[in-house]
C-alpha atoms as a PDB file:
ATOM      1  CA  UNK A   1     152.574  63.069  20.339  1.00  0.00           C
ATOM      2  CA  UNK A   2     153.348  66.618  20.005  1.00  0.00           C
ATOM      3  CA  UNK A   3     155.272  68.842  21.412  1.00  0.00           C
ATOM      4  CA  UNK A   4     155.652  72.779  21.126  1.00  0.00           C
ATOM      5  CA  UNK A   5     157.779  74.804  22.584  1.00  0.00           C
ATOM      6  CA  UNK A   6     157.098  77.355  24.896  1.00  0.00           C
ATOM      7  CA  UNK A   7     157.484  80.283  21.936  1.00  0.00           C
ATOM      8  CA  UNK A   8     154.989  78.462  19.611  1.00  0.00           C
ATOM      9  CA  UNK A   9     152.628  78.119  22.534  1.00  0.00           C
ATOM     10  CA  UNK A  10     153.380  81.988  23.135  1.00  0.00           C
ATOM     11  CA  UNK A  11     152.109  82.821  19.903  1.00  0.00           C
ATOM     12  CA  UNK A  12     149.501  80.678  19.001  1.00  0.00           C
ATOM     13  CA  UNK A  13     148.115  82.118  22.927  1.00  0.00           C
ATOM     14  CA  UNK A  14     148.862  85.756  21.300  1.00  0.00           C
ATOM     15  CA  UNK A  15     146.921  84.998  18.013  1.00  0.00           C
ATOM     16  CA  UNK A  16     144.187  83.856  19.659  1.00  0.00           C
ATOM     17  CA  UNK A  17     143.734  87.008  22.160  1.00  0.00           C
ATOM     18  CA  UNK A  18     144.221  89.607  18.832  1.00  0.00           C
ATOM     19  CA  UNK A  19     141.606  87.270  16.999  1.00  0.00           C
ATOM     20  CA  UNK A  20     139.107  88.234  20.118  1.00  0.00           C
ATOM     21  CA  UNK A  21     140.170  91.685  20.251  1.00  0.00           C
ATOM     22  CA  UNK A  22     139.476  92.007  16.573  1.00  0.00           C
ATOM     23  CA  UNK A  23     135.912  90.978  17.292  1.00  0.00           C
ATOM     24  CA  UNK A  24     135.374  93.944  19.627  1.00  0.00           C
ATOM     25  CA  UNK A  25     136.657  96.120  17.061  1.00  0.00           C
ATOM     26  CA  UNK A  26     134.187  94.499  14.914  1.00  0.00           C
ATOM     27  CA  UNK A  27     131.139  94.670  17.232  1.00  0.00           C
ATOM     28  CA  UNK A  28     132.091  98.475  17.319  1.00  0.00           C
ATOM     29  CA  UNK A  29     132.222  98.942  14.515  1.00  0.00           C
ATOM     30  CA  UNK A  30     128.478  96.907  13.626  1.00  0.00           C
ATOM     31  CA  UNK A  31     126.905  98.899  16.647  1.00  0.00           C
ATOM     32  CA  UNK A  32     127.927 102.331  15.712  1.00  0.00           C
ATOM     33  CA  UNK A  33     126.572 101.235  11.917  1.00  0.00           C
ATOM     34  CA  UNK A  34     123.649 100.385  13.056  1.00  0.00           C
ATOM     35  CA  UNK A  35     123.047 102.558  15.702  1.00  0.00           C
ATOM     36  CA  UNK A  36     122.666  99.864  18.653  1.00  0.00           C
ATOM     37  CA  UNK A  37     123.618 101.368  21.779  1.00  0.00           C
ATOM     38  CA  UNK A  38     123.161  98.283  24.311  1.00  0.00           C
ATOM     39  CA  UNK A  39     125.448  96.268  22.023  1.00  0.00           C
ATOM     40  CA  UNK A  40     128.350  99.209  21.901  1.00  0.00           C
ATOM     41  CA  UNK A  41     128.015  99.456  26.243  1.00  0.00           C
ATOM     42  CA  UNK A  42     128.168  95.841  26.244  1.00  0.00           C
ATOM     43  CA  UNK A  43     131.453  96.302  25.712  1.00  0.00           C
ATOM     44  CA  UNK A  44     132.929  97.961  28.375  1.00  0.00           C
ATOM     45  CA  UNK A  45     133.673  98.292  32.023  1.00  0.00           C
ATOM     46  CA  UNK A  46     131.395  99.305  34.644  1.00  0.00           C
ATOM     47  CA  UNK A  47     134.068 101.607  35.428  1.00  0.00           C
ATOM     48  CA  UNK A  48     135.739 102.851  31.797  1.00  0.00           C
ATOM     49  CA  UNK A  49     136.928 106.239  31.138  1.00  0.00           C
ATOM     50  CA  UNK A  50     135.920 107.046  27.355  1.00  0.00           C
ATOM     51  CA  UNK A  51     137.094 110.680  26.006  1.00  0.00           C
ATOM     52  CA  UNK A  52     135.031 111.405  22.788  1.00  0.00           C
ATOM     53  CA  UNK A  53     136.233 112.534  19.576  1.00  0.00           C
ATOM     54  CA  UNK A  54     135.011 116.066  20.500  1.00  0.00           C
ATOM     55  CA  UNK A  55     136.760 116.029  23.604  1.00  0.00           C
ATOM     56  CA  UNK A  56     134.018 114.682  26.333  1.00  0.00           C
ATOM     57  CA  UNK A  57     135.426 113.227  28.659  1.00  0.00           C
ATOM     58  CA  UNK A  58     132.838 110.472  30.321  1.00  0.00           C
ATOM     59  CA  UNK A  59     133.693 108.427  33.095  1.00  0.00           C
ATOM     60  CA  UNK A  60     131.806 105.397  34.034  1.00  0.00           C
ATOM     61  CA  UNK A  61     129.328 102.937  32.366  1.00  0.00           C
ATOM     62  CA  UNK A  62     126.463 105.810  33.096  1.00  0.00           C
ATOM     63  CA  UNK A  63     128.038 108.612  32.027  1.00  0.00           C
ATOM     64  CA  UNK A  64     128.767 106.437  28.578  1.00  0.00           C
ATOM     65  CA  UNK A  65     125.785 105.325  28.573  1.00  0.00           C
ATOM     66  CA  UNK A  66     123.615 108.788  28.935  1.00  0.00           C
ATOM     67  CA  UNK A  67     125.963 110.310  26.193  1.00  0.00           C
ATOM     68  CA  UNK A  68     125.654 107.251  23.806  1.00  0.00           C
ATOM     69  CA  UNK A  69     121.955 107.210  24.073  1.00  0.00           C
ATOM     70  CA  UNK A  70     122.008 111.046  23.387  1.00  0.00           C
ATOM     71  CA  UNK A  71     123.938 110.934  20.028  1.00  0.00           C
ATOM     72  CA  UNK A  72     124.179 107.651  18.485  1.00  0.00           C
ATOM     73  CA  UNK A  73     120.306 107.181  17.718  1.00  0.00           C
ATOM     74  CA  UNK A  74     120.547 109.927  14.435  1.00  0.00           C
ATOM     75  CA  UNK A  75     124.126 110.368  14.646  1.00  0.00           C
ATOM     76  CA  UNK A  76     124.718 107.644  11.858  1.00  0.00           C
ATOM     77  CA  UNK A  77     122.212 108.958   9.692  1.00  0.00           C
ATOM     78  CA  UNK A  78     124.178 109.697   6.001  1.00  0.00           C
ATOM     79  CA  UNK A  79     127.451 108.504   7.755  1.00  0.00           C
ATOM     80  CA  UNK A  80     129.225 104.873   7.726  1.00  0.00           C
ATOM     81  CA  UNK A  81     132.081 103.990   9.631  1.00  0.00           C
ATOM     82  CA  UNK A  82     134.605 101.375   9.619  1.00  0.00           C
ATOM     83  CA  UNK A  83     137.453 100.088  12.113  1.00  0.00           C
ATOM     84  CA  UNK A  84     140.804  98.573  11.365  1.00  0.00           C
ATOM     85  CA  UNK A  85     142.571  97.096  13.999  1.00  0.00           C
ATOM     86  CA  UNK A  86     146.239  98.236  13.195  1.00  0.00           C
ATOM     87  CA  UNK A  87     147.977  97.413  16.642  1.00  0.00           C
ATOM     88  CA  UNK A  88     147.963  95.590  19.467  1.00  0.00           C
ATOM     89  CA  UNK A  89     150.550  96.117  22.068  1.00  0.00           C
ATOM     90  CA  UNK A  90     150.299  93.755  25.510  1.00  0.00           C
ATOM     91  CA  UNK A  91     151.020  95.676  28.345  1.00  0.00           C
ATOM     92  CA  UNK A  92     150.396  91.998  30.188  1.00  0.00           C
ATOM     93  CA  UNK A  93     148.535  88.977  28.832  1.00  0.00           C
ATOM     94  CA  UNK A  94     145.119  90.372  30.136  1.00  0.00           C
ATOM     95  CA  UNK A  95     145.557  94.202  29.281  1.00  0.00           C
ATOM     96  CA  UNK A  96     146.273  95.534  25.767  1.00  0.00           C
ATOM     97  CA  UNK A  97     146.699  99.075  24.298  1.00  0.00           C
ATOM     98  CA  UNK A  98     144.928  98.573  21.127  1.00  0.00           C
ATOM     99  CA  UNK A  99     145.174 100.940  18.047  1.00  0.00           C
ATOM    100  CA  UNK A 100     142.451 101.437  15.567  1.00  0.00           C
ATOM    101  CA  UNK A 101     142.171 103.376  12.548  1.00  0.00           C
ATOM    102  CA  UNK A 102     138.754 104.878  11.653  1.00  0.00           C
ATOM    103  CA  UNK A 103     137.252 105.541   8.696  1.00  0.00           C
ATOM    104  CA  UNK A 104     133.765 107.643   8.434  1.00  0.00           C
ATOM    105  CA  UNK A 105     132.386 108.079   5.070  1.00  0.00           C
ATOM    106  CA  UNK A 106     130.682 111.047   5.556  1.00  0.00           C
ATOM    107  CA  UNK A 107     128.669 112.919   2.213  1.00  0.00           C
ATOM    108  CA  UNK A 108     131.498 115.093   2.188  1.00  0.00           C
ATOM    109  CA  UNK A 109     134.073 112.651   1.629  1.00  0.00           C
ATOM    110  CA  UNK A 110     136.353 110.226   4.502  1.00  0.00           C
ATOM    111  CA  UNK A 111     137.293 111.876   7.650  1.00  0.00           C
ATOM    112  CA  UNK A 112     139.752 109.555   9.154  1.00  0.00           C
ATOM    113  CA  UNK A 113     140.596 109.001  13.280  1.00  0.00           C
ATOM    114  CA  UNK A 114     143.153 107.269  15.403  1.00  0.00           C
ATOM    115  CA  UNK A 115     141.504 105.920  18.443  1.00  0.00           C
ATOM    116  CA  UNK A 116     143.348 104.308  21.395  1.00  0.00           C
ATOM    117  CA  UNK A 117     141.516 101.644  23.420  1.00  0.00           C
ATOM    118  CA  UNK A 118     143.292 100.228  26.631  1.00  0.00           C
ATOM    119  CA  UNK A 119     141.125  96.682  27.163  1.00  0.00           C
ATOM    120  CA  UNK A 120     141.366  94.475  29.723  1.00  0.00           C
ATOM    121  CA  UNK A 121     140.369  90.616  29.632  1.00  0.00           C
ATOM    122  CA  UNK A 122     137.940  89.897  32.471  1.00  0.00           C
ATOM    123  CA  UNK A 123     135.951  86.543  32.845  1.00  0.00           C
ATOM    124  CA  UNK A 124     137.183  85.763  29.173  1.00  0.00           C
ATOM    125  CA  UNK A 125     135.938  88.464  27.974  1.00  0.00           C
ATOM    126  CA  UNK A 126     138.244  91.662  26.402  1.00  0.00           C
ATOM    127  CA  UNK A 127     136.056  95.036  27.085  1.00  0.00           C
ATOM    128  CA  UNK A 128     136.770  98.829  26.756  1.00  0.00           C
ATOM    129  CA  UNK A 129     138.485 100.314  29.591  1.00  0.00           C
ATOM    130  CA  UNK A 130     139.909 103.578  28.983  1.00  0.00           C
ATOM    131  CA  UNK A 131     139.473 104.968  25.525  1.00  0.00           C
ATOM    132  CA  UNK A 132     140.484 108.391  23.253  1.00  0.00           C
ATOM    133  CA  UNK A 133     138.839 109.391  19.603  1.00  0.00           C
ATOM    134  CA  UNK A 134     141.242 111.089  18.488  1.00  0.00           C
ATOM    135  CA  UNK A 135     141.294 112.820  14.756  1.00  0.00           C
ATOM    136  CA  UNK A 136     143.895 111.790  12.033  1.00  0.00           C
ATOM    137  CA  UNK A 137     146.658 114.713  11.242  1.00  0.00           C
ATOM    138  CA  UNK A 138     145.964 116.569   8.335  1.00  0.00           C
ATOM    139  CA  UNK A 139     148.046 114.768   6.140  1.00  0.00           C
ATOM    140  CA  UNK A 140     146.025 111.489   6.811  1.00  0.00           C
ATOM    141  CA  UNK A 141     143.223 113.130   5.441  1.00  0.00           C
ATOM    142  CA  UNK A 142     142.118 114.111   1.793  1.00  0.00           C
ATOM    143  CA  UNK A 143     142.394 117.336   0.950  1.00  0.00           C
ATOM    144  CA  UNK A 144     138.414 117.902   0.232  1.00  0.00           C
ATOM    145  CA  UNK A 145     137.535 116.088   3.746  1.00  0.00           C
ATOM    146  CA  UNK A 146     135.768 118.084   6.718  1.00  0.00           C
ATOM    147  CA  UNK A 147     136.881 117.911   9.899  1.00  0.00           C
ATOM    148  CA  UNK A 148     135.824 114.822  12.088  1.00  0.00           C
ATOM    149  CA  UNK A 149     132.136 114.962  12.493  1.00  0.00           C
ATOM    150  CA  UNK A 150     131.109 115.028  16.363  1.00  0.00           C
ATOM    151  CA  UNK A 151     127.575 113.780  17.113  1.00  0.00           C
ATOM    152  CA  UNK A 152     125.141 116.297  18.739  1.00  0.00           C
ATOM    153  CA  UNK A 153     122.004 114.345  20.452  1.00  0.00           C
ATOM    154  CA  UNK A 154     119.263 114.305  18.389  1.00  0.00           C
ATOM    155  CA  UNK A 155     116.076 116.279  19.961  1.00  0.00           C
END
């Protein structure tokens, strides 16, 4: 028989929880690829705050959900985006702050962001509670790279 000690068991717990968070990240970023907005609102909370990267502040799983389905059908269209989990902090073992670099590849070249998502682990499942876009300081960017591109529904 085996025994581990109550550290081990901490960690292994920990790895396991980051693994599911990085799926989020990952079914983020596949939505927002592919421009599926029932599989990005799957992920959150009925009653998540989400400010965009243009400064909207939406609160609620309607008020996400009319702005998603305003600007992500189009608002792909020349762009691709990727996510990189590059912190998790556990504020307890069901709620993490969660830090994510962004990468768009826009014609014009990467424009880079540093979103914050606070998730909380309900029924097993980690989902978006209160989330920022933010844009990446100057210096994060390269020199030739527009400003962060903010989606405008398409008519």
């Amino acid at each position: 028989m085996i025994f581990m000690s109550a550290t081990e068991v901490d960690v292994q717990a920990r790895a396991i929880e980051i693994e599911a968070i990085k799926q989020v990240v990952a079914t983020v970023e596949h939505a927002q690829n592919n421009e599926l907005p029932d599989e990005f609102l799957g992920l959150f909370r009925a009653d998540a705050i989400w400010t965009t990267g243009g400064g909207k502040r939406l609160f609620g799983l309607d008020a996400i959900s009319t702005f998603t389905r305003q600007v992500l059908p189009g608002g792909m269209r020349g762009l691709t985006v990727t996510f990189e989990l590059e912190h998790v902090l556990f504020i307890r073992p069901d709620v993490a702050a969660v830090k994510v670099r962004q990468v768009y590849q826009t014609p014009d070249g990467p424009d880079v962001g540093t979103p914050l998502w606070v998730m909380a682990k309900e029924n097993g499942q980690w989902r978006l509670t209160a989330c920022q876009n933010t844009g990446a300081p100057a210096d994060e960017l390269p020199p030739t790279a527009p400003t962060r591109p903010i989606f405008t529904p398409t008519p």
